[in-house]
C-alpha atoms as a PDB file:
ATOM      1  CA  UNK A   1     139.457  72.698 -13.058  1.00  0.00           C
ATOM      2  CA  UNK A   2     137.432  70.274 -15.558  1.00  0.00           C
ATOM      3  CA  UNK A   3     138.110  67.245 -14.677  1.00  0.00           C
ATOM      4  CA  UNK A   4     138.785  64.577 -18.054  1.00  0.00           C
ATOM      5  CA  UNK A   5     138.618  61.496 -16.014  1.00  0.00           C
ATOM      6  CA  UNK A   6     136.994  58.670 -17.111  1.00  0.00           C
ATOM      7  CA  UNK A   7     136.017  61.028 -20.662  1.00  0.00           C
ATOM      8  CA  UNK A   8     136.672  59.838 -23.950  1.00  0.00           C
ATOM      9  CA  UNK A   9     139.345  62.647 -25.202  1.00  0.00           C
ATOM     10  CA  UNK A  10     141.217  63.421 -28.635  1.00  0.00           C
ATOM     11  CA  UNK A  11     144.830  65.504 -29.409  1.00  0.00           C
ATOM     12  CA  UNK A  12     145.214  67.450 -32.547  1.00  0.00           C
ATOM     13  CA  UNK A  13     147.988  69.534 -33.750  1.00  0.00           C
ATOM     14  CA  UNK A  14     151.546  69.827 -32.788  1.00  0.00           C
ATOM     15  CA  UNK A  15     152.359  69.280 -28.955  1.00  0.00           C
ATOM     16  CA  UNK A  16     155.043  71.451 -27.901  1.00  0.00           C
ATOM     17  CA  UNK A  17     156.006  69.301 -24.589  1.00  0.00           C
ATOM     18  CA  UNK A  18     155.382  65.588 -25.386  1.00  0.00           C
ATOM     19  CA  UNK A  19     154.719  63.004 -28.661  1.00  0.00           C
ATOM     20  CA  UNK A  20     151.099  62.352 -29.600  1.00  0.00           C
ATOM     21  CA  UNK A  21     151.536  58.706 -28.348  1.00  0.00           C
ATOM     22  CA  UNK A  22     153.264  59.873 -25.242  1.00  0.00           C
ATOM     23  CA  UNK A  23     150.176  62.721 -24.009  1.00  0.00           C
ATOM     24  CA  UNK A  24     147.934  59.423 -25.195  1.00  0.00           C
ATOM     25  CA  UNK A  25     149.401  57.273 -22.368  1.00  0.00           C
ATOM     26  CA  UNK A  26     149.362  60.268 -20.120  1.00  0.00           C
ATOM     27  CA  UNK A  27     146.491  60.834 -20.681  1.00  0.00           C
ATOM     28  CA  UNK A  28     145.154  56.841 -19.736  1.00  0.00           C
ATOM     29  CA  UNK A  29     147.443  56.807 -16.781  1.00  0.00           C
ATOM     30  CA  UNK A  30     145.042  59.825 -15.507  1.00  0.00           C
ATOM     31  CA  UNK A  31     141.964  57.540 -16.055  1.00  0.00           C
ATOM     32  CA  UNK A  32     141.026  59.256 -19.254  1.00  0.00           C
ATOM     33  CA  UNK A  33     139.949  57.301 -23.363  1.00  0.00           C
ATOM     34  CA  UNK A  34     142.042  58.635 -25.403  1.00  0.00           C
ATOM     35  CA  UNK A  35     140.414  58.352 -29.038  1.00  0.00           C
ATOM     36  CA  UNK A  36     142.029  58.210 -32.203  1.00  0.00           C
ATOM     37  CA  UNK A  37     139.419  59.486 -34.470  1.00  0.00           C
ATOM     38  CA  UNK A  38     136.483  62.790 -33.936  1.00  0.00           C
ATOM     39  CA  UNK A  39     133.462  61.143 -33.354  1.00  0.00           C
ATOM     40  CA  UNK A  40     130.620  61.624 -30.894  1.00  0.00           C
ATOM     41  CA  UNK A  41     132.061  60.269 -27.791  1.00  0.00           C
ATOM     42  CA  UNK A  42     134.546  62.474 -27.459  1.00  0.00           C
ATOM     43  CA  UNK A  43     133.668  64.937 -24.939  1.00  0.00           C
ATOM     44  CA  UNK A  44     137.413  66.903 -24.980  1.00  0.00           C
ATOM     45  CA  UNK A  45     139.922  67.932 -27.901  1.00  0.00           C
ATOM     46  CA  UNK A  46     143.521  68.837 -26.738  1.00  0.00           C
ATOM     47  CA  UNK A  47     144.927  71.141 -29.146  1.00  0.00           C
ATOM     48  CA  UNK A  48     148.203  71.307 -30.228  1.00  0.00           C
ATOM     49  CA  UNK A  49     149.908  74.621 -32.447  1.00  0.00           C
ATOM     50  CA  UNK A  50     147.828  74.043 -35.662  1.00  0.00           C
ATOM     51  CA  UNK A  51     150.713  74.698 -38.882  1.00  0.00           C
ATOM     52  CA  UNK A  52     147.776  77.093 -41.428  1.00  0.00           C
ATOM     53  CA  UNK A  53     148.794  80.181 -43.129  1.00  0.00           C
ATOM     54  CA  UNK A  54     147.997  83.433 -40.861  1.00  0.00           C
ATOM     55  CA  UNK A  55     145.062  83.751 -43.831  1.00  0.00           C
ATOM     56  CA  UNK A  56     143.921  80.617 -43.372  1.00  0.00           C
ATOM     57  CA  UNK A  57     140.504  80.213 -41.023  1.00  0.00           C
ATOM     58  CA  UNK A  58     140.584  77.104 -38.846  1.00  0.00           C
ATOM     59  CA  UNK A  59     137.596  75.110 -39.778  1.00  0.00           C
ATOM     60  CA  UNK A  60     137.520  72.116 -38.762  1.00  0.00           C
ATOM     61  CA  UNK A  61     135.189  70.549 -35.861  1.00  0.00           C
ATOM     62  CA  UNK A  62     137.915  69.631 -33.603  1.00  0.00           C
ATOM     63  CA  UNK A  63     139.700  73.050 -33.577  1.00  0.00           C
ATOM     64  CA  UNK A  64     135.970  74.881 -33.009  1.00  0.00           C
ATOM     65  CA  UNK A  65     135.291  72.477 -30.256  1.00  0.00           C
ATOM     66  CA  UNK A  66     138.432  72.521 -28.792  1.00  0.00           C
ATOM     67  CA  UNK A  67     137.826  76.415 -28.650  1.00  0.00           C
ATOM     68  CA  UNK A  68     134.528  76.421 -26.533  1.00  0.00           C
ATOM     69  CA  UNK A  69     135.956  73.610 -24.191  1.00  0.00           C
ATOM     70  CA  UNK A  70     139.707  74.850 -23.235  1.00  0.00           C
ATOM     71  CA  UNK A  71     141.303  72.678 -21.112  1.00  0.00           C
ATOM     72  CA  UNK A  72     144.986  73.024 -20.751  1.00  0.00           C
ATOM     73  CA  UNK A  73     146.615  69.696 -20.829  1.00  0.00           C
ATOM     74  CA  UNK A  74     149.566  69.520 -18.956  1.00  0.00           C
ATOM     75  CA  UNK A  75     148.372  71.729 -16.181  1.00  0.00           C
ATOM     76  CA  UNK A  76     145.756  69.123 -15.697  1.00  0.00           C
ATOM     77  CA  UNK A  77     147.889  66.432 -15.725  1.00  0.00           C
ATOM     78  CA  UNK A  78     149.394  68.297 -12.320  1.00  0.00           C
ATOM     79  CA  UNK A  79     146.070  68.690 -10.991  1.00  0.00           C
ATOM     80  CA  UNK A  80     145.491  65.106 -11.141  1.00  0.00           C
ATOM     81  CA  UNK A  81     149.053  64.158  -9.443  1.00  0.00           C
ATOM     82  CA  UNK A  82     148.006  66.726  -6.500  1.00  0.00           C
ATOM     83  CA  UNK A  83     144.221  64.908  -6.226  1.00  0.00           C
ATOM     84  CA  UNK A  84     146.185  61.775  -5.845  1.00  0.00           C
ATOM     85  CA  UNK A  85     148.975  63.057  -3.086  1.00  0.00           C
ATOM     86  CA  UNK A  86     152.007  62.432  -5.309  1.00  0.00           C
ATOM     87  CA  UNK A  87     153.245  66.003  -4.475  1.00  0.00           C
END
């Protein structure tokens, strides 16, 4: 698993489990930098369920980068809990 700690990391689209702010605090409780704008530090995008027409092609640089570096949120958030023997 890629680990996001200490990486600067962004969310975009719809979350199904949490709020925005709440993954964001998540997210520094794991020891990651959440960002609130694209820009070249970030090294992650967490995607969300993106609301475009099924004619629509994504385009923009967070959805193409968040393409070629998956990284499933939530399961890492367990990850991180097992590296730090809270299970």
């Amino acid at each position: 698993m890629k680990d996001l700690s200490q990486q600067p990391i962004i969310f975009t689209g719809k979350l199904n489990s949490v709020t925005r702010p709440q993954a964001q605090q998540l997210a520094a409780l794991f020891g990651t930098f959440p960002q609130t704008n694209m820009n070249q530090k970030v090294k992650y995008v967490i995607a969300g369920q993106i609301e475009q027409s099924m004619f629509e092609t994504l385009t923009t640089r967070k959805i193409r980068y968040a393409e070629t570096h998956r990284v499933e949120f939530l399961k890492w958030c367990i990850w991180r809990l097992q590296q730090k023997n809270y299970f």
